[in-house]
N, C-alpha and C. Protein backbone atom coordinates (compact mmCIF):
# COMPACT_ATOMS: atom_id res chain seq x y z
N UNK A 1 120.75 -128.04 -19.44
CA UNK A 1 119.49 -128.52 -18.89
C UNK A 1 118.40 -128.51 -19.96
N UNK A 2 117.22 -129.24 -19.89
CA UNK A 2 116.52 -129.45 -21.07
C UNK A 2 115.46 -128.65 -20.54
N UNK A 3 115.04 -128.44 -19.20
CA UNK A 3 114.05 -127.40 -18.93
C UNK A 3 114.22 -126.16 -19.67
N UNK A 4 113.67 -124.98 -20.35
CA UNK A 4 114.25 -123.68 -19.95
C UNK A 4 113.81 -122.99 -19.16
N UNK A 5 114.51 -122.27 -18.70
CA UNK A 5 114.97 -121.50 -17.29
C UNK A 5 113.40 -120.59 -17.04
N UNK A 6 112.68 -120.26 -18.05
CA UNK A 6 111.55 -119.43 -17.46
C UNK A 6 110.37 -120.51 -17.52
N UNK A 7 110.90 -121.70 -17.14
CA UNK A 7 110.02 -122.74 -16.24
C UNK A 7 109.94 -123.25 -15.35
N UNK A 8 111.41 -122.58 -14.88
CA UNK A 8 111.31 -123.32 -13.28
C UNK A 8 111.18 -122.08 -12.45
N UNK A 9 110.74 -122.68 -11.08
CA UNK A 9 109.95 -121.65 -10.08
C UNK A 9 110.83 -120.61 -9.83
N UNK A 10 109.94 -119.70 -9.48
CA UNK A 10 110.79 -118.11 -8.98
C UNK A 10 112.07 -118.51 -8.09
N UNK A 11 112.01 -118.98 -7.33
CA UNK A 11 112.38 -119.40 -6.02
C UNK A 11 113.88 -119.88 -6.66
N UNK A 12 113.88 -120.82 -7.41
CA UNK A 12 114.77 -121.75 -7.90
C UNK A 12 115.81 -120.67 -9.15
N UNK A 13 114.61 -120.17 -9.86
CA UNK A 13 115.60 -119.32 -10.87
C UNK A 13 116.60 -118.12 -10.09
N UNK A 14 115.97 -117.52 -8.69
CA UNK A 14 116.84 -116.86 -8.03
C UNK A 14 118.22 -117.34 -7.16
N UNK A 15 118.04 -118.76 -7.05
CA UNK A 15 119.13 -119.37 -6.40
C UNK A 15 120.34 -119.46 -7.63
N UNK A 16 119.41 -119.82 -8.69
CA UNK A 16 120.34 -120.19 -9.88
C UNK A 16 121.45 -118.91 -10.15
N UNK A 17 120.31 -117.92 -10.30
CA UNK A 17 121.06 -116.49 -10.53
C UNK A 17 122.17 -115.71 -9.53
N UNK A 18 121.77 -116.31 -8.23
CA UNK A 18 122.62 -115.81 -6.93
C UNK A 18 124.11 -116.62 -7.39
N UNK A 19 123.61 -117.71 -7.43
CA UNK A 19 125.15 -119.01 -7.27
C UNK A 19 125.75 -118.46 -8.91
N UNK A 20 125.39 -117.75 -9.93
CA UNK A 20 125.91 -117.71 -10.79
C UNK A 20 126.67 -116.38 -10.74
N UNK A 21 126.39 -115.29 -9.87
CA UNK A 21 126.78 -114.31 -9.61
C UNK A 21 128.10 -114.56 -8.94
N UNK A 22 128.00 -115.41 -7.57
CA UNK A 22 128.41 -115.59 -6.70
C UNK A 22 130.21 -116.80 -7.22
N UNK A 23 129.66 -117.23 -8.32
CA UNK A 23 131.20 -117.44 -8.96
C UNK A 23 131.64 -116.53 -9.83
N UNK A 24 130.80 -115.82 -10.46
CA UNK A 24 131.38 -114.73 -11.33
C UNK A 24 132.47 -113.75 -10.44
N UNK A 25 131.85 -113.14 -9.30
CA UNK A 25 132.76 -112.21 -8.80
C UNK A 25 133.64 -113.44 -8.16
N UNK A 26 133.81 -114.49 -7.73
CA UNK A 26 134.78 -114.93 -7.25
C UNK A 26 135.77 -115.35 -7.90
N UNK A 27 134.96 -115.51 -9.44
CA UNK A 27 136.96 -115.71 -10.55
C UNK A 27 136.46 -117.24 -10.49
N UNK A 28 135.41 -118.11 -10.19
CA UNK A 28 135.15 -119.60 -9.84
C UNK A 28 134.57 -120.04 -11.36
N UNK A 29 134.23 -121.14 -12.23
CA UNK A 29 133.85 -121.82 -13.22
C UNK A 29 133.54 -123.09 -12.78
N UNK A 30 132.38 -123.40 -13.15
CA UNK A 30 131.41 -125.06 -13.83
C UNK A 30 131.97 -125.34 -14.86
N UNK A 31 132.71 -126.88 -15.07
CA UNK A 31 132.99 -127.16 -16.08
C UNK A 31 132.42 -128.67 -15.98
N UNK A 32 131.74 -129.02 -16.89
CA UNK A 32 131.03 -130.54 -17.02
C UNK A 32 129.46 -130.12 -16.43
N UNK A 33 128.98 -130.83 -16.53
CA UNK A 33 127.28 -130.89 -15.96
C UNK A 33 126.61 -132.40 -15.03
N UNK A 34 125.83 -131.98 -14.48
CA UNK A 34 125.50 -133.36 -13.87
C UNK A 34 125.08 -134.17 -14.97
N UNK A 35 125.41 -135.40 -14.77
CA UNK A 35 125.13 -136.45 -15.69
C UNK A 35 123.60 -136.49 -15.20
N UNK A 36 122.85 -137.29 -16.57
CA UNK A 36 121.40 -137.55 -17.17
C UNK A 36 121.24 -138.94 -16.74
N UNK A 37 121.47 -139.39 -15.70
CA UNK A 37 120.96 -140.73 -14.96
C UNK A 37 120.46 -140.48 -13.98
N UNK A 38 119.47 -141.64 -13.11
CA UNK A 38 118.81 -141.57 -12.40
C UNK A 38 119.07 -141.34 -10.97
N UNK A 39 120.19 -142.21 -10.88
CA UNK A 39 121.06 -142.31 -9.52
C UNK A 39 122.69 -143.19 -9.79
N UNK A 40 123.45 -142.24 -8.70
CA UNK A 40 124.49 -142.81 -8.67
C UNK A 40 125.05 -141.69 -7.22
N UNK A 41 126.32 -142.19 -7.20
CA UNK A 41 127.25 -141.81 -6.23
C UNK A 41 128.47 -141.04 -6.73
N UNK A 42 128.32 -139.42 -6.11
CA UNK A 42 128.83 -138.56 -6.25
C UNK A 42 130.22 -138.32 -5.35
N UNK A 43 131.31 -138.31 -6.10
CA UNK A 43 132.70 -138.09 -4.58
C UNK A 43 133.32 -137.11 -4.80
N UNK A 44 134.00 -136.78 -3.85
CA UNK A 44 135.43 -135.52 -4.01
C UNK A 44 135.63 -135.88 -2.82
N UNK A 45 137.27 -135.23 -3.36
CA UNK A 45 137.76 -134.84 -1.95
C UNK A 45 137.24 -134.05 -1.10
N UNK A 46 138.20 -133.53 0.02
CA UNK A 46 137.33 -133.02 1.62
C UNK A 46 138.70 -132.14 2.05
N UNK A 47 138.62 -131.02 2.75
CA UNK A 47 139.96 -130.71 3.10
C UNK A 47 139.06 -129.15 3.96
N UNK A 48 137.91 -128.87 3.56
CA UNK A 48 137.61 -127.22 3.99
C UNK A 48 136.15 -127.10 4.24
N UNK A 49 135.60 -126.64 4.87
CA UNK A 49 134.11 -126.33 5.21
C UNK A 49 133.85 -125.11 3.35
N UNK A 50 134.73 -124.94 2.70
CA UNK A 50 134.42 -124.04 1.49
C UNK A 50 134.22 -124.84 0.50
N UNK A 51 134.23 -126.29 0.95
CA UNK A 51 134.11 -127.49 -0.17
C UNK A 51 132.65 -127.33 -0.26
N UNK A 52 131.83 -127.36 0.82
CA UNK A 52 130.17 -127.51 0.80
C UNK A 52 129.58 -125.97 0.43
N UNK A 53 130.42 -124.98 0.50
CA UNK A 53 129.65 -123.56 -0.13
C UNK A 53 129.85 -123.97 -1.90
N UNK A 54 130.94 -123.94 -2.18
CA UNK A 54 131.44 -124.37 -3.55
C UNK A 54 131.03 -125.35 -4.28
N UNK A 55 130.49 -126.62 -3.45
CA UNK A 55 130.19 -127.82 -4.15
C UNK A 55 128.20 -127.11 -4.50
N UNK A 56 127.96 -126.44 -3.97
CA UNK A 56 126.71 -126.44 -3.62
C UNK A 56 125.87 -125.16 -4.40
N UNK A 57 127.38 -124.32 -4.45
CA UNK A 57 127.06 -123.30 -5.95
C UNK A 57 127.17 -124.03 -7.03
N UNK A 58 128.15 -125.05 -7.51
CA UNK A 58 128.48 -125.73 -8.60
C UNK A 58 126.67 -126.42 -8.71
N UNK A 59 126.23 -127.01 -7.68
CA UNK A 59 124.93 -127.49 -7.84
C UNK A 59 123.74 -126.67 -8.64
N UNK A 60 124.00 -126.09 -7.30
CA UNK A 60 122.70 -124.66 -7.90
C UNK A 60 122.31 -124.58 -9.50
N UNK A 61 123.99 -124.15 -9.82
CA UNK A 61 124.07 -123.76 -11.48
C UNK A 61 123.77 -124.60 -11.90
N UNK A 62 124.09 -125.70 -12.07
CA UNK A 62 123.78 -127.01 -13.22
C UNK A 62 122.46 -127.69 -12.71
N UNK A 63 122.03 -127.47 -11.66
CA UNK A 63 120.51 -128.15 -11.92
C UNK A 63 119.52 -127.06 -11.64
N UNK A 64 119.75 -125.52 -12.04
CA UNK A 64 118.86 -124.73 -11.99
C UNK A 64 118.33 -124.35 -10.34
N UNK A 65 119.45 -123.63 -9.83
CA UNK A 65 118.92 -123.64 -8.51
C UNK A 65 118.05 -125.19 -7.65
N UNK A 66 118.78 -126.00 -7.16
CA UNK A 66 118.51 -127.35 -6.94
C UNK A 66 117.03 -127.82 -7.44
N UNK A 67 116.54 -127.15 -9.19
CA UNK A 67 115.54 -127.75 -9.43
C UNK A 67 115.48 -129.12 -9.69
N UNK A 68 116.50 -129.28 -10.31
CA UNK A 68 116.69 -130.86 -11.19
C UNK A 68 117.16 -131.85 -10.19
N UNK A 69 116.94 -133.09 -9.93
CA UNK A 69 117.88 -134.26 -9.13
C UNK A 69 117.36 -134.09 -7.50
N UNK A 70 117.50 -135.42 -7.89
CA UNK A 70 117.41 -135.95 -6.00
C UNK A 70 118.82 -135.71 -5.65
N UNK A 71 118.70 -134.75 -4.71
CA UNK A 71 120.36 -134.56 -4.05
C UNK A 71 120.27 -134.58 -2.92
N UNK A 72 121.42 -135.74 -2.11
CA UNK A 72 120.96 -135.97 -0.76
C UNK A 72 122.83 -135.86 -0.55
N UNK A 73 123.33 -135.56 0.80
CA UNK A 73 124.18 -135.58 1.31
C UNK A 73 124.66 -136.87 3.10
N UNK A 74 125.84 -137.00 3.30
CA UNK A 74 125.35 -137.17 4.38
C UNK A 74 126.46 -136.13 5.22
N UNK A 75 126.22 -135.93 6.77
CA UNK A 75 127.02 -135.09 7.46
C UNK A 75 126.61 -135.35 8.49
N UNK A 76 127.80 -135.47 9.38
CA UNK A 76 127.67 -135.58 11.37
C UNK A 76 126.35 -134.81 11.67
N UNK A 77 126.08 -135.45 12.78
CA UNK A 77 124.61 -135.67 12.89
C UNK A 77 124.74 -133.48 14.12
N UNK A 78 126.02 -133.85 14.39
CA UNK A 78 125.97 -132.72 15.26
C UNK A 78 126.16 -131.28 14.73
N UNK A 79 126.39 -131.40 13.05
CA UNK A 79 126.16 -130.11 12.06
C UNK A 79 124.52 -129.64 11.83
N UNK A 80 123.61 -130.52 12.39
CA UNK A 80 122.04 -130.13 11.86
C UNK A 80 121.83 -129.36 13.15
N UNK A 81 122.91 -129.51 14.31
CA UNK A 81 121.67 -128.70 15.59
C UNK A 81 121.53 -126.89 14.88
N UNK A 82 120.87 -126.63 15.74
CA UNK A 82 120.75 -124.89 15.44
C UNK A 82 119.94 -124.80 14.28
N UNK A 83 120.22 -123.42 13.92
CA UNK A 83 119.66 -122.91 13.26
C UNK A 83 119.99 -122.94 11.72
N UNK A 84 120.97 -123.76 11.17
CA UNK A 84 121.48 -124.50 10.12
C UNK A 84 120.18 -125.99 9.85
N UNK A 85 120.18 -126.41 11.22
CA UNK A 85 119.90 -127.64 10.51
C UNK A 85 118.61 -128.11 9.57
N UNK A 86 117.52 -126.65 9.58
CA UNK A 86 116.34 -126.91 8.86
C UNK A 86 116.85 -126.86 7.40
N UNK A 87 117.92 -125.84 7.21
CA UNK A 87 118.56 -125.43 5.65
C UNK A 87 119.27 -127.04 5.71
N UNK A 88 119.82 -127.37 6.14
CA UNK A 88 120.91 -128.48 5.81
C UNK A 88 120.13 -129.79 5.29
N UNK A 89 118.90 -130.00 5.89
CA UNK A 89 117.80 -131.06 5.85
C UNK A 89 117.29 -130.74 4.51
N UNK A 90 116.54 -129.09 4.00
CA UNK A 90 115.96 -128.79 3.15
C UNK A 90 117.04 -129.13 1.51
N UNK A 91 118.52 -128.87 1.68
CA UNK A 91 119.56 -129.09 0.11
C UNK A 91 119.40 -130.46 0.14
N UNK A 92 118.97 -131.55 0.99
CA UNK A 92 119.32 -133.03 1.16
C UNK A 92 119.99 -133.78 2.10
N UNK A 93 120.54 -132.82 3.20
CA UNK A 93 121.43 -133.53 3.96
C UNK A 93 120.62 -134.67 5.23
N UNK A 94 121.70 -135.20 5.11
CA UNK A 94 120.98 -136.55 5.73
C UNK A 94 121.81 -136.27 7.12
N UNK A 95 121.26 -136.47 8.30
CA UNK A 95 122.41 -137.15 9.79
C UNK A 95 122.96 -137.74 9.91
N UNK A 96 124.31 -138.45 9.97
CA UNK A 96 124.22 -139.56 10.42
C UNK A 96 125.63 -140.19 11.91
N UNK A 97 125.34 -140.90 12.30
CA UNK A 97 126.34 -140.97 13.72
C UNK A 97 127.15 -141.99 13.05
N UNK A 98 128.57 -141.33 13.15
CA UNK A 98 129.49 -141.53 12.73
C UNK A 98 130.10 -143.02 13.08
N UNK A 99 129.25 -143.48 14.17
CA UNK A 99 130.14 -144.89 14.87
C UNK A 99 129.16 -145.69 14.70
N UNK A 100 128.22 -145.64 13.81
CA UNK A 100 127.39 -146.82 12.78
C UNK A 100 127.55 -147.11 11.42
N UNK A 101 128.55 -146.97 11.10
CA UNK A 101 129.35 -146.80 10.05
C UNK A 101 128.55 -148.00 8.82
N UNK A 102 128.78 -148.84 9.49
CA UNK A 102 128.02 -150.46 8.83
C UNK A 102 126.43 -150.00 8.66
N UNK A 103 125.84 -149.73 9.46
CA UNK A 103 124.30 -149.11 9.57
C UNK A 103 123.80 -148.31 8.41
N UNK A 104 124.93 -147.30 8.25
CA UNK A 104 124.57 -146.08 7.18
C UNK A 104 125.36 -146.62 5.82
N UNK A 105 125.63 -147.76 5.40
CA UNK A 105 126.00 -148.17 4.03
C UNK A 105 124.91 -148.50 3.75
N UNK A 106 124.10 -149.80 4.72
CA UNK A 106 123.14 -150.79 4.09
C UNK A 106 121.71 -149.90 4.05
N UNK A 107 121.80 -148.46 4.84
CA UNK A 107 120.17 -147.63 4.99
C UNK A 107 120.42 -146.89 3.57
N UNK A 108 122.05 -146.25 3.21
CA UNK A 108 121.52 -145.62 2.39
C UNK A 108 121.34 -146.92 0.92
N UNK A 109 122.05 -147.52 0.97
CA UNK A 109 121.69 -148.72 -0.27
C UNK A 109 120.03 -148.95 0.06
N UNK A 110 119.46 -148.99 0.81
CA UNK A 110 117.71 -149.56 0.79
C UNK A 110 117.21 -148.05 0.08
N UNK A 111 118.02 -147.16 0.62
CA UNK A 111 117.06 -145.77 -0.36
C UNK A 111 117.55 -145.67 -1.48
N UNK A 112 118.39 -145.99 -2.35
CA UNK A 112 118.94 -145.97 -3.64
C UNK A 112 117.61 -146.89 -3.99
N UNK A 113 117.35 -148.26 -3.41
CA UNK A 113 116.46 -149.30 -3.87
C UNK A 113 114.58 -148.88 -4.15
N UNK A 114 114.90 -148.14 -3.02
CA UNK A 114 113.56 -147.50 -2.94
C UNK A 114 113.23 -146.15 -3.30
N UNK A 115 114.21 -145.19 -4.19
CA UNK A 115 113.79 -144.09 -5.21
C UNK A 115 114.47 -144.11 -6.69
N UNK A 116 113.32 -143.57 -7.27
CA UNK A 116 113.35 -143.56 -8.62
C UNK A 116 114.77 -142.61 -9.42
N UNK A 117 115.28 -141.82 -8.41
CA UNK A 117 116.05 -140.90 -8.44
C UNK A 117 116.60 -140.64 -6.91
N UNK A 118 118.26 -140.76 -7.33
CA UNK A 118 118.98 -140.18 -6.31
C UNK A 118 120.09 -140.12 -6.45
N UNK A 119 120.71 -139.34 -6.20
CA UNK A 119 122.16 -138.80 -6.16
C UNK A 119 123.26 -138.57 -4.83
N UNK A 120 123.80 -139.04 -4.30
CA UNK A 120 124.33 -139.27 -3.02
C UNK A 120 125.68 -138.73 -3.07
N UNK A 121 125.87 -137.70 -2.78
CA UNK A 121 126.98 -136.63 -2.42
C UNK A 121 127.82 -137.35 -1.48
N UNK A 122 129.22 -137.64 -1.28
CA UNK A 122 130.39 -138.33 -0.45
C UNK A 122 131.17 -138.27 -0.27
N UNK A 123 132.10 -137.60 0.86
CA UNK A 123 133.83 -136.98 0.76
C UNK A 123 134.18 -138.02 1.40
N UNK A 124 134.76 -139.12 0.43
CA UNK A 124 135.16 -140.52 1.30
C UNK A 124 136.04 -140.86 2.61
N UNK A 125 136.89 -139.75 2.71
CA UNK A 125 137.53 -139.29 3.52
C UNK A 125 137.42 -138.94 5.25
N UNK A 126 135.85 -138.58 5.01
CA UNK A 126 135.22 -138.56 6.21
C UNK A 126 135.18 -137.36 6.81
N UNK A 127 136.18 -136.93 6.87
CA UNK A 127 136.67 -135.52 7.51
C UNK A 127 137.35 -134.12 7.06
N UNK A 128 137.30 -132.99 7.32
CA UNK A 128 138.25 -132.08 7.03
C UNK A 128 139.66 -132.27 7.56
N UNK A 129 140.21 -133.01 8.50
CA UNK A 129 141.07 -133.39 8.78
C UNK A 129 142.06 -134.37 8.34
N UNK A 130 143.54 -134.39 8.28
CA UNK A 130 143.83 -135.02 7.54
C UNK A 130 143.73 -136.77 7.81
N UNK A 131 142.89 -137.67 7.26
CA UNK A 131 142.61 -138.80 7.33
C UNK A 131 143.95 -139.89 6.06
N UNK A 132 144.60 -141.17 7.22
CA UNK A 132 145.27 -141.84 6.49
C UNK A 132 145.03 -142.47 5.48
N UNK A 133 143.79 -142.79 5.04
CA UNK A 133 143.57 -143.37 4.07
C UNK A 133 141.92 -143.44 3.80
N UNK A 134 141.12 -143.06 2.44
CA UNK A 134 139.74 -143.27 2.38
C UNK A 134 138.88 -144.69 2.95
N UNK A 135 137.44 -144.08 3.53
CA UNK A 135 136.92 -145.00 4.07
C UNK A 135 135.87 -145.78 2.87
N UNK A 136 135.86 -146.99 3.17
CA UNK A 136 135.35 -147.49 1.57
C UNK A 136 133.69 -147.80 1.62
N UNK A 137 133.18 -146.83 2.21
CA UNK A 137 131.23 -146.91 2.47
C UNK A 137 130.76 -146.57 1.24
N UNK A 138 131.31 -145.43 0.50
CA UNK A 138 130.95 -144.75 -0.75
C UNK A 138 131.10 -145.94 -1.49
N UNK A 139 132.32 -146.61 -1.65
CA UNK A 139 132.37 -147.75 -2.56
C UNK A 139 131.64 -148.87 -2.30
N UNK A 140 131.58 -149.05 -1.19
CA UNK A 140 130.26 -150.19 -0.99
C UNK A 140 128.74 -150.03 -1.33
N UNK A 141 128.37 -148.64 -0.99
CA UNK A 141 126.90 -148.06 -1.22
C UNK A 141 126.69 -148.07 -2.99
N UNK A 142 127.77 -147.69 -3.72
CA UNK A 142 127.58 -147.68 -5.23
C UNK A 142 127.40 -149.36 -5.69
N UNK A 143 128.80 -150.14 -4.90
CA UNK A 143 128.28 -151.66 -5.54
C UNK A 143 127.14 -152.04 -4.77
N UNK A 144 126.48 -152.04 -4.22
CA UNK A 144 125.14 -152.66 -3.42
C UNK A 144 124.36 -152.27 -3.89
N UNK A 145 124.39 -150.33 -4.28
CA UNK A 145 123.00 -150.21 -4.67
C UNK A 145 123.17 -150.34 -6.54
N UNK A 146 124.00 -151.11 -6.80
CA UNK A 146 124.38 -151.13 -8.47
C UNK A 146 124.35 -149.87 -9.16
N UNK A 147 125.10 -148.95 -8.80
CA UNK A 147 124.52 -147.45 -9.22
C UNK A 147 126.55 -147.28 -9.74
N UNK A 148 126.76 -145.84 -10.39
CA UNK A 148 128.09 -145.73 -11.08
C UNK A 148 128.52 -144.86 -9.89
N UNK A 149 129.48 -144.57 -9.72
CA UNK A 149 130.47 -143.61 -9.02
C UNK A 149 130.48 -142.44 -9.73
N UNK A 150 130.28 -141.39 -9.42
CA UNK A 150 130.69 -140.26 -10.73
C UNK A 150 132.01 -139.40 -9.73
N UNK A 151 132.94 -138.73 -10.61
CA UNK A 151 133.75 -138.64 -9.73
C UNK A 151 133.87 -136.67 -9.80
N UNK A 152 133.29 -136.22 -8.69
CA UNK A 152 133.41 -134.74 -8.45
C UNK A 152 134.50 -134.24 -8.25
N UNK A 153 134.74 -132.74 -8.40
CA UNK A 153 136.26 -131.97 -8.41
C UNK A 153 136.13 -130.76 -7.68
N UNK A 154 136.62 -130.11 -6.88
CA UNK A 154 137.14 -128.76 -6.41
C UNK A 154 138.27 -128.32 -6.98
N UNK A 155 138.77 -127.92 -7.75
CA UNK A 155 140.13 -127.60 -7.65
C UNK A 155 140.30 -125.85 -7.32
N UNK A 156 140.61 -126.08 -6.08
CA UNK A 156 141.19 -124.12 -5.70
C UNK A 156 141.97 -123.90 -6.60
N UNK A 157 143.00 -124.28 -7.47
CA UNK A 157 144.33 -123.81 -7.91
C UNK A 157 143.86 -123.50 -8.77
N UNK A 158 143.02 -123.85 -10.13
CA UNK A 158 142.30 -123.60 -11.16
C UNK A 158 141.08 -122.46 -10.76
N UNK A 159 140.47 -122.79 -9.60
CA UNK A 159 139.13 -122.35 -9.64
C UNK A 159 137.75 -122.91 -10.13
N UNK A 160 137.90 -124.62 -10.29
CA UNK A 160 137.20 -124.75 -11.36
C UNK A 160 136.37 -125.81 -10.19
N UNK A 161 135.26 -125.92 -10.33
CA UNK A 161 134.59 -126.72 -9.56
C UNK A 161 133.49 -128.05 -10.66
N UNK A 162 133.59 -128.93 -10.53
CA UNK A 162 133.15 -130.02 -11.92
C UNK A 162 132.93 -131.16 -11.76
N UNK A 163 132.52 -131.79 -12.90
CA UNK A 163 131.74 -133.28 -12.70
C UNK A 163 133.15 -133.96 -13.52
N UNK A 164 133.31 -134.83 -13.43
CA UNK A 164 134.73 -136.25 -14.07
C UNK A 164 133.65 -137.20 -14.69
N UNK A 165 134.87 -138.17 -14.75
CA UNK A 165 134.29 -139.66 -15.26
C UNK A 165 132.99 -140.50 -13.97
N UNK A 166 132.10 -141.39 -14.85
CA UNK A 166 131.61 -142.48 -14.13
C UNK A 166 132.14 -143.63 -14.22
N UNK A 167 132.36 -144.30 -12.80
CA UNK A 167 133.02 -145.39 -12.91
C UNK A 167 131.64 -147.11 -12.27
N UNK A 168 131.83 -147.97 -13.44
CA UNK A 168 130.74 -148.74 -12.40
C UNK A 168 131.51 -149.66 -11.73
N UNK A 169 131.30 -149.67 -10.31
CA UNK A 169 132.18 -150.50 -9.47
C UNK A 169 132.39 -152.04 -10.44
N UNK A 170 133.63 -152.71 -10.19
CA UNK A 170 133.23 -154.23 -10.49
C UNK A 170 133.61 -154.85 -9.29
N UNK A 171 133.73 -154.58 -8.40
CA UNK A 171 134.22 -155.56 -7.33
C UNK A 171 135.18 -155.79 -7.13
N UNK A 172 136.16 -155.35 -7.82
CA UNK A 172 137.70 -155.33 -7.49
C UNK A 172 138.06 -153.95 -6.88
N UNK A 173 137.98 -153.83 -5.85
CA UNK A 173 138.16 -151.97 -5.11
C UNK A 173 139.50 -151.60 -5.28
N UNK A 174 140.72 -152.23 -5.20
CA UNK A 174 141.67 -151.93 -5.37
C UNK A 174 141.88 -151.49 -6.77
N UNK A 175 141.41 -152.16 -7.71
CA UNK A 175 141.79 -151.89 -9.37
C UNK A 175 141.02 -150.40 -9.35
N UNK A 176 139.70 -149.99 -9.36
CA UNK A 176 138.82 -149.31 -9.04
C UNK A 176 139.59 -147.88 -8.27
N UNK A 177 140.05 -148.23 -7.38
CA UNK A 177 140.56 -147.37 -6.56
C UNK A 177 141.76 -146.96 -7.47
N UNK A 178 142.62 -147.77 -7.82
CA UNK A 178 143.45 -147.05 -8.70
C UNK A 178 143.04 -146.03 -10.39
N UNK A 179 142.25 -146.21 -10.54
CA UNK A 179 141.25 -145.25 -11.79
C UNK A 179 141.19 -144.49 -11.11
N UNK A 180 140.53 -144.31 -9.89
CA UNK A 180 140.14 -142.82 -9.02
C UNK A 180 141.05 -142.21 -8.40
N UNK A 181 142.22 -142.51 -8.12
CA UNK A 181 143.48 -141.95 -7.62
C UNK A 181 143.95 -141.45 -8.99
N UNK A 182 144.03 -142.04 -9.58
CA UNK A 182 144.43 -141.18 -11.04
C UNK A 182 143.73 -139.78 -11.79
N UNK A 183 142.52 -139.99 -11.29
CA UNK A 183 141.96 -138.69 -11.69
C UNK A 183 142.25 -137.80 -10.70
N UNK A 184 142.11 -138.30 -9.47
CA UNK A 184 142.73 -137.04 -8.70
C UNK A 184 143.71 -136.47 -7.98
N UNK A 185 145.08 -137.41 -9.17
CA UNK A 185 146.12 -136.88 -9.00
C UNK A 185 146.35 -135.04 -9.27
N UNK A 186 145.84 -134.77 -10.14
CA UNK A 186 146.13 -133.48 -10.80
C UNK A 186 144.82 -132.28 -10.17
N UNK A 187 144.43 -132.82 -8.62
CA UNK A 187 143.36 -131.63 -8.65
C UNK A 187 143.81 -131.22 -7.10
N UNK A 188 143.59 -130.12 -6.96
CA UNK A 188 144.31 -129.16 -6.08
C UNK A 188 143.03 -128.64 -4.73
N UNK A 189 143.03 -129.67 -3.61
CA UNK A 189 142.40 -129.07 -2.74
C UNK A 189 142.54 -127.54 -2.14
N UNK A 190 141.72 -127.20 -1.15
CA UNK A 190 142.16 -126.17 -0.55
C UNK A 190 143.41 -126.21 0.84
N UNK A 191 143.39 -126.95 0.80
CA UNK A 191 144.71 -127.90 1.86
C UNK A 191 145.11 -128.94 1.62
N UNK A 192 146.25 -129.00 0.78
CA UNK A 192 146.50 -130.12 0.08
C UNK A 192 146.92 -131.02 1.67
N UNK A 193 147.74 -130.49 2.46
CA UNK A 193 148.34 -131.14 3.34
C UNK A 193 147.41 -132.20 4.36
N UNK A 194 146.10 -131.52 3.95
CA UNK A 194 144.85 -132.12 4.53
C UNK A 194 144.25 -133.21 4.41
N UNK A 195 144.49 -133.94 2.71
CA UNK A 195 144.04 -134.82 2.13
C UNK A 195 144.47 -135.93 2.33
N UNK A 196 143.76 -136.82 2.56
CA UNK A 196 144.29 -138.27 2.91
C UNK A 196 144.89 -139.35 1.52
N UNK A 197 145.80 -140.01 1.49
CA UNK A 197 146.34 -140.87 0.67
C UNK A 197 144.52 -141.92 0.20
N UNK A 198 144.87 -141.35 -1.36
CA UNK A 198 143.26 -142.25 -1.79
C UNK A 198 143.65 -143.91 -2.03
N UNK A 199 143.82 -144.39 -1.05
CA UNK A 199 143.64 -145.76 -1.13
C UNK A 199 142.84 -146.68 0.08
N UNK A 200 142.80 -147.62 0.30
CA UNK A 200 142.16 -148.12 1.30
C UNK A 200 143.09 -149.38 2.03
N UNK A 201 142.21 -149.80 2.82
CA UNK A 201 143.47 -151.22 3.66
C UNK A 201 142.39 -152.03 3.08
């Protein structure tokens, strides 16, 4: 990070320090950093509710306790009720109802259009459950809003939680799709049996 650390707020340097603790005793490692662009579209796989504690320490650390980056998520609209949903709103998470599927490509492409910065978190997959094949919104939202794909990692088997390659869509999803199945041939969910075949119809 180009800030140093006794410039960003109290608040932020203690998150930083918690999430850095918080992989130390767990045996967990950051490897790569968020990329130095403005906006793009962030993916991984999906398989465990320990994907969003993990993805979200990996955050912490590399942008200084969520100082750095517009980080927005999206998640079923029925994870914000309670007493979660002010925290879930406050890291970036967005609502959204799952059976407007078409609705929430073209809203979040108008907010890519309309901020200077943003970063859009996406388990293409949809679900913790095992899904037949990825749903292709993530890939539509990156070519619409002309932004790169960057491609995120969990791997339980390693321990290693990380940033990959950027890919910029060209419009061929199938070719595309095969680059991104290739990188995540070799990464090890927390339920492999969970993960859906990365291709599309």
């Amino acid at each position: 990070m180009d800030e140093p650390l006794s410039t960003v707020p109290l608040v932020n340097r203690l998150l930083y320090w918690l999430a850095k603790f918080l992989f130390k005793i767990s045996r967990w490692r950051a490897e790569g950093k968020l990329l130095d662009i403005p906006k793009y579209v962030l993916i991984s796989t999906h398989s465990s509710n320990w994907d969003l504690i993990v993805g979200l320490t990996f955050w912490a650390i590399t942008s200084y306790g969520f100082f750095r980056g517009k980080f927005s998520w999206l998640g079923k609209k029925e994870a914000f009720r309670g007493p979660l949903g002010a925290f879930f709103n406050w890291i970036g998470g967005i609502p959204i109802d799952r059976r407007a599927r078409h609705q929430v490509v073209e809203q979040v492409i108008q907010a890519f259009r309309s901020r200077e910065e943003m970063v859009m978190a996406i388990t293409p997959e949809g679900t913790r459950k095992k899904a037949m094949y990825w749903k292709t919104g993530f890939y539509y939202i990156a070519l619409g809003a002309q932004v790169p794909i960057v491609l995120g990692f969990i791997d339980y088997q390693r321990k290693v939680a990380g940033i990959g390659p950027a890919i910029i869509p060209s419009g061929d999803i199938q070719a595309d799709m095969e680059i991104i199945r290739d990188f995540y041939h070799n990464v090890h969910a927390r339920y492999p049996d969970r993960v859906g075949d990365i291709r599309v119809l």
